[in-house]
N, C-alpha and C. Protein backbone atom coordinates (compact mmCIF):
# COMPACT_ATOMS: atom_id res chain seq x y z
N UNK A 1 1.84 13.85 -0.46
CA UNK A 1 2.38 12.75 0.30
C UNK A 1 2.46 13.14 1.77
N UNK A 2 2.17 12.22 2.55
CA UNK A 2 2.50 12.47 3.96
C UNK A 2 3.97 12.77 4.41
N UNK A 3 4.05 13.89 5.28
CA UNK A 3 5.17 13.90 6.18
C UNK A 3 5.53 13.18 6.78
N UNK A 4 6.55 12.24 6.56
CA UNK A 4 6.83 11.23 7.39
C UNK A 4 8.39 10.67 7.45
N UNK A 5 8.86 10.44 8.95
CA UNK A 5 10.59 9.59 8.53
C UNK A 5 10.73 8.85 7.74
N UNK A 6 10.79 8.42 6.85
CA UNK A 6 10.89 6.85 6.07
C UNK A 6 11.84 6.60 5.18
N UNK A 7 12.77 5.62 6.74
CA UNK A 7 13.76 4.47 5.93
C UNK A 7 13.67 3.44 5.73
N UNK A 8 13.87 3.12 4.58
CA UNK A 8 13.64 1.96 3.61
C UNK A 8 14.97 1.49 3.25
N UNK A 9 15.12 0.15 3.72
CA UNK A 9 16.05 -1.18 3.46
C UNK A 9 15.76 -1.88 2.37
N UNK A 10 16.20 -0.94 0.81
CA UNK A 10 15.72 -1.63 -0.83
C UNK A 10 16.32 -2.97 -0.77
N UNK A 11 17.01 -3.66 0.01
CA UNK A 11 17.60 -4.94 -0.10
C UNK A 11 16.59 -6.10 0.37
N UNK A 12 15.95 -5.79 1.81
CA UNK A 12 15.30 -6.25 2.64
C UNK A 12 14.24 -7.20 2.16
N UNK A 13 14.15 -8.74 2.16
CA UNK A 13 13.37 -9.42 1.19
C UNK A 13 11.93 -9.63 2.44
N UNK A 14 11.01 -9.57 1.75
CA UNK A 14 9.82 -9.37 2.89
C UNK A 14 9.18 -10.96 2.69
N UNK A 15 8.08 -11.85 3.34
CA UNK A 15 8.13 -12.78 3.61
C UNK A 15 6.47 -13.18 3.12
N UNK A 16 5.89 -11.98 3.39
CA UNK A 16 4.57 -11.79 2.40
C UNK A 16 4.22 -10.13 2.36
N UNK A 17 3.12 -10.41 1.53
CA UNK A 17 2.88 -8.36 0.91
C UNK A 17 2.19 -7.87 2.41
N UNK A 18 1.63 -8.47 3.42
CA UNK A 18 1.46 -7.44 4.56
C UNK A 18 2.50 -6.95 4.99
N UNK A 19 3.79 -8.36 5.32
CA UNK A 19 4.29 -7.17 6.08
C UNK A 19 5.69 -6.27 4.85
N UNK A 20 5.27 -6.66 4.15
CA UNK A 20 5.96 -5.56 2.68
C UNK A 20 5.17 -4.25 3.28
N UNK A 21 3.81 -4.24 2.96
CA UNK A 21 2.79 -2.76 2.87
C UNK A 21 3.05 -1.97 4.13
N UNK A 22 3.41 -2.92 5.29
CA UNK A 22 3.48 -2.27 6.34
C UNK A 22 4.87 -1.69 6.50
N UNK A 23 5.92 -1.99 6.31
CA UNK A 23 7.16 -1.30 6.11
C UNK A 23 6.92 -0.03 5.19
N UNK A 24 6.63 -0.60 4.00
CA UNK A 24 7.05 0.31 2.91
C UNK A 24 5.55 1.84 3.26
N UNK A 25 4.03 1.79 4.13
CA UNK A 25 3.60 2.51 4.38
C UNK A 25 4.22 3.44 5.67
N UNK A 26 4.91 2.27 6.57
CA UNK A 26 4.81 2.82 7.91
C UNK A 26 3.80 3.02 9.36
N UNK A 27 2.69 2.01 8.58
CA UNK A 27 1.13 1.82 9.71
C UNK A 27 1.16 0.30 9.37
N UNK A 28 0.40 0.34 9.83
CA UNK A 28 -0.55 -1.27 9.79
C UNK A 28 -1.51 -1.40 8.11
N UNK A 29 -1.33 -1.79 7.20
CA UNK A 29 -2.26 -2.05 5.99
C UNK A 29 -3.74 -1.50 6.44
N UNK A 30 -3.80 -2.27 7.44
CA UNK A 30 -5.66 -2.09 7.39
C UNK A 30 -5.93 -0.04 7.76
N UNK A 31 -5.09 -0.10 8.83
CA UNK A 31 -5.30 1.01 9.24
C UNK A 31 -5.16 2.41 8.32
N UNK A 32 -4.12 2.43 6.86
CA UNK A 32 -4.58 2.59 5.83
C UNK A 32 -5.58 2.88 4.70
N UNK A 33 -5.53 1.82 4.81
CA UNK A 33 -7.12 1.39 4.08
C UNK A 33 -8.28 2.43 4.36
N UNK A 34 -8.48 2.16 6.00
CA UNK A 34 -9.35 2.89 6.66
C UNK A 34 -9.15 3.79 6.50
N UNK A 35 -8.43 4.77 6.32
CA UNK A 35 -7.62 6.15 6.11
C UNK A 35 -8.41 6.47 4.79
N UNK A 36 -8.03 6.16 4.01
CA UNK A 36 -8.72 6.42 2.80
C UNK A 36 -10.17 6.14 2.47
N UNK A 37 -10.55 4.80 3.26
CA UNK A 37 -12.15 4.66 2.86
C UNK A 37 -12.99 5.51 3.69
N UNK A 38 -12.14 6.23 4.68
CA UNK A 38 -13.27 7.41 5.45
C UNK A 38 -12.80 8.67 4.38
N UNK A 39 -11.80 8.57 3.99
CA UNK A 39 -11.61 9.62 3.02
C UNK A 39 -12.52 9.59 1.76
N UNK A 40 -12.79 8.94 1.25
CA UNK A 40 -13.13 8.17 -0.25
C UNK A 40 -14.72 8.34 -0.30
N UNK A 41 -15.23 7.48 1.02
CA UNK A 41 -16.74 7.78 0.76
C UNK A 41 -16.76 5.85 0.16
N UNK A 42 -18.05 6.19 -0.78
CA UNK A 42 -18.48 4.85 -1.03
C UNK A 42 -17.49 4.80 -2.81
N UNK A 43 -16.51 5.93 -3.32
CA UNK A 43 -15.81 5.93 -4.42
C UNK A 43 -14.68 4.96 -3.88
N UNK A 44 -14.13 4.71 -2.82
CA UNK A 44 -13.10 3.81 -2.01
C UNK A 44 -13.18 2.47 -2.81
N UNK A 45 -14.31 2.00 -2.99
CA UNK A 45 -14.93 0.69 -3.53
C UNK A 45 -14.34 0.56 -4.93
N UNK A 46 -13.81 1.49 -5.86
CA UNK A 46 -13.71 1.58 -7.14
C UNK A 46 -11.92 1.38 -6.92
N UNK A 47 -11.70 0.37 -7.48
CA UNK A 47 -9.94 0.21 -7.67
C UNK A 47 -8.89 1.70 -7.88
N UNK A 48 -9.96 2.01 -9.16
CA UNK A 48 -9.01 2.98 -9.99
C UNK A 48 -8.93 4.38 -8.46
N UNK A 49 -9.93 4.83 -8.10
CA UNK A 49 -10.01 5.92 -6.99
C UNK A 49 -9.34 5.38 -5.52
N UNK A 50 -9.24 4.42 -5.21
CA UNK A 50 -8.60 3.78 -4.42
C UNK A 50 -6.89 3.99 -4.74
N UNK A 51 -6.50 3.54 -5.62
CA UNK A 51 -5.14 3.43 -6.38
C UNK A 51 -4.67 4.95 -6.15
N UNK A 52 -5.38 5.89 -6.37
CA UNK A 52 -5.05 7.11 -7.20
C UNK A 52 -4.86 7.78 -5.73
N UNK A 53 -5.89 7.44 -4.56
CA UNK A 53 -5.66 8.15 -3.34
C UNK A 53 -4.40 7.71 -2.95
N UNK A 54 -4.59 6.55 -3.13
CA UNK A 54 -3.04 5.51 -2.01
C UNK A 54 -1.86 6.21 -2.29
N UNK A 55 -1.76 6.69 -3.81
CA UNK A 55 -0.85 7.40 -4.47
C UNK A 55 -0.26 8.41 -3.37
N UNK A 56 -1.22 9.28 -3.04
CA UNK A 56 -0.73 10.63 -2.52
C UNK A 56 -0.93 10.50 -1.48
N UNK A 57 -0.85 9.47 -0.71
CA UNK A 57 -0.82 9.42 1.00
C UNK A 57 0.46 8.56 1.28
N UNK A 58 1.31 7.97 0.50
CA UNK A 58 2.14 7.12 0.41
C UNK A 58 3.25 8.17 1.48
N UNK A 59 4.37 7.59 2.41
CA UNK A 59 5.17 8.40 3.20
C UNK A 59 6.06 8.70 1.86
N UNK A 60 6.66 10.24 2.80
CA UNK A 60 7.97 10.72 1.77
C UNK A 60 9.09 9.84 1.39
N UNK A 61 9.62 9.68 0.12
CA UNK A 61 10.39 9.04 0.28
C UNK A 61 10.31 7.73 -0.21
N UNK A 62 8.90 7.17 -0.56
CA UNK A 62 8.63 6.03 -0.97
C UNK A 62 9.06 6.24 -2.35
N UNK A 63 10.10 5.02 -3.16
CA UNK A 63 9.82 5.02 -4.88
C UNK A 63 8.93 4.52 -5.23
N UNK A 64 8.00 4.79 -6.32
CA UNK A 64 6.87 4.24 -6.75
C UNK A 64 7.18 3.63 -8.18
N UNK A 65 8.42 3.14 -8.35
CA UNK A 65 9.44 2.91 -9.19
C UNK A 65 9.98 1.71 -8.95
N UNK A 66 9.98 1.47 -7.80
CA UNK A 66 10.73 0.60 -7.32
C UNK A 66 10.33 -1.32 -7.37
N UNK A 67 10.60 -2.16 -7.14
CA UNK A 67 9.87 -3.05 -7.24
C UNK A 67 10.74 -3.55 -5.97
N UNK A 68 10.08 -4.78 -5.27
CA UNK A 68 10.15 -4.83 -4.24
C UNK A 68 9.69 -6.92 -3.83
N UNK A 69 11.18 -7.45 -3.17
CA UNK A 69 11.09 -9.05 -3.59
C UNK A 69 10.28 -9.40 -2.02
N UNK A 70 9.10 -10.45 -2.50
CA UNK A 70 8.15 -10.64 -1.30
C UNK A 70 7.58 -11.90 -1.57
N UNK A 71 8.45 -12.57 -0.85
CA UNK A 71 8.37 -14.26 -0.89
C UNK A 71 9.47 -14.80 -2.27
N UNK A 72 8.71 -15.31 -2.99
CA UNK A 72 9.98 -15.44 -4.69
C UNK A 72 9.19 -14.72 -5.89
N UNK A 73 8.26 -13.74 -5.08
CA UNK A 73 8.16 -12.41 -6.25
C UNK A 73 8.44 -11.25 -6.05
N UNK A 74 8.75 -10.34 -7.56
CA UNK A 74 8.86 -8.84 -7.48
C UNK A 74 7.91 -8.19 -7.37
N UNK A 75 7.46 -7.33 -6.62
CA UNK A 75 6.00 -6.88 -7.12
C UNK A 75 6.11 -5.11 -6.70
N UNK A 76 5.25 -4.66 -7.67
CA UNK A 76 5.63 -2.98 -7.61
C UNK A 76 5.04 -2.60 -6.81
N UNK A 77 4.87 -1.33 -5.99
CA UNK A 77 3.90 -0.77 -5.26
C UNK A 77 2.76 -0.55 -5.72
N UNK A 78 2.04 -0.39 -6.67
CA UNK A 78 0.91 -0.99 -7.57
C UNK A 78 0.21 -2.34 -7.35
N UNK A 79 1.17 -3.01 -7.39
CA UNK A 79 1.16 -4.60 -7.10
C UNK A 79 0.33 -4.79 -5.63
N UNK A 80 0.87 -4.75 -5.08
CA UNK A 80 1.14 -4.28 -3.42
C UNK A 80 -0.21 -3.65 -2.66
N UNK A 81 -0.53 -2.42 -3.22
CA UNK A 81 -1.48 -1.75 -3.35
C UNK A 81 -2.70 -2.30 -3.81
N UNK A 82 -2.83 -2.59 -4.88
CA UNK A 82 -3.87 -3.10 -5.64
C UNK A 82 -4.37 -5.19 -4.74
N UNK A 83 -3.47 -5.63 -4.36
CA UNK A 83 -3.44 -6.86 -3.15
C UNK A 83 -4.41 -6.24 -1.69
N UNK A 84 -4.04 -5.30 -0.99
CA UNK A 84 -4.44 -4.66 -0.34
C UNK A 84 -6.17 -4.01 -0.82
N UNK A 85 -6.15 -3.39 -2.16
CA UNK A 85 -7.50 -2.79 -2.37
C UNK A 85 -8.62 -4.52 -2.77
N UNK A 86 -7.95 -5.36 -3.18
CA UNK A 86 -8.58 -6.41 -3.54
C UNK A 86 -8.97 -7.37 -1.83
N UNK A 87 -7.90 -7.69 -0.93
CA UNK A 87 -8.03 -7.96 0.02
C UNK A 87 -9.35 -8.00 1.09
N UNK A 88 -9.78 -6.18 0.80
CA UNK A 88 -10.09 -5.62 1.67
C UNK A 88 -11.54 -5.42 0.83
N UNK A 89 -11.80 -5.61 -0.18
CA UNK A 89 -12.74 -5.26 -0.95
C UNK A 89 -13.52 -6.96 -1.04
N UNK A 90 -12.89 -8.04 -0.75
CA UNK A 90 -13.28 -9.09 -0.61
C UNK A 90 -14.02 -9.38 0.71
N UNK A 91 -13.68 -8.63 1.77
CA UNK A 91 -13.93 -8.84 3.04
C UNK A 91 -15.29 -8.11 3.10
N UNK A 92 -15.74 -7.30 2.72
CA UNK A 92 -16.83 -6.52 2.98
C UNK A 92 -17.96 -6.97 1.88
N UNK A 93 -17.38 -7.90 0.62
CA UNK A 93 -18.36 -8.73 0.09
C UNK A 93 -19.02 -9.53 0.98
């Protein structure tokens, strides 16, 4: 996991999953993303290797346990994550 400050307001109801991802990462989503797909190579493209990196770049401190209310849903960091790998995997279709 990255070294990083990260306080997190578990109450804090977010308004959609960007700016959820962006709190709960601490960057910008995309900028993320990018993080890993220069990491990843052309395996970035595959959900499951995508998922599994996001895992261990997540800031200290994040629960990956946690579920998290964004708009009038709960959605896990999985959730969240996997919105983001679909997002971004649509765009380059």
């Amino acid at each position: 996991m990255n070294e990083a400050n990260f306080e997190f307001n578990p109450e804090k109801k977010y308004t959609d999953k960007v700016e959820a991802l962006a709190d709960i990462l601490g960057k910008a989503p995309e900028e993320f993303f990018a993080e890993i797909k220069d990491a990843l190579g052309p395996r970035a493209r595959r959900k499951a290797f995508f998922l599994h990196e996001a895992m261990h770049r997540l800031p200290e401190g994040v629960n990956m346990d946690k579920t998290y209310d964004v708009g009038e849903e709960k959605l896990g960091l999985t959730d969240l994550l996997s919105y983001l790998f679909d997002e971004h995997n649509q765009e380059e279709n």
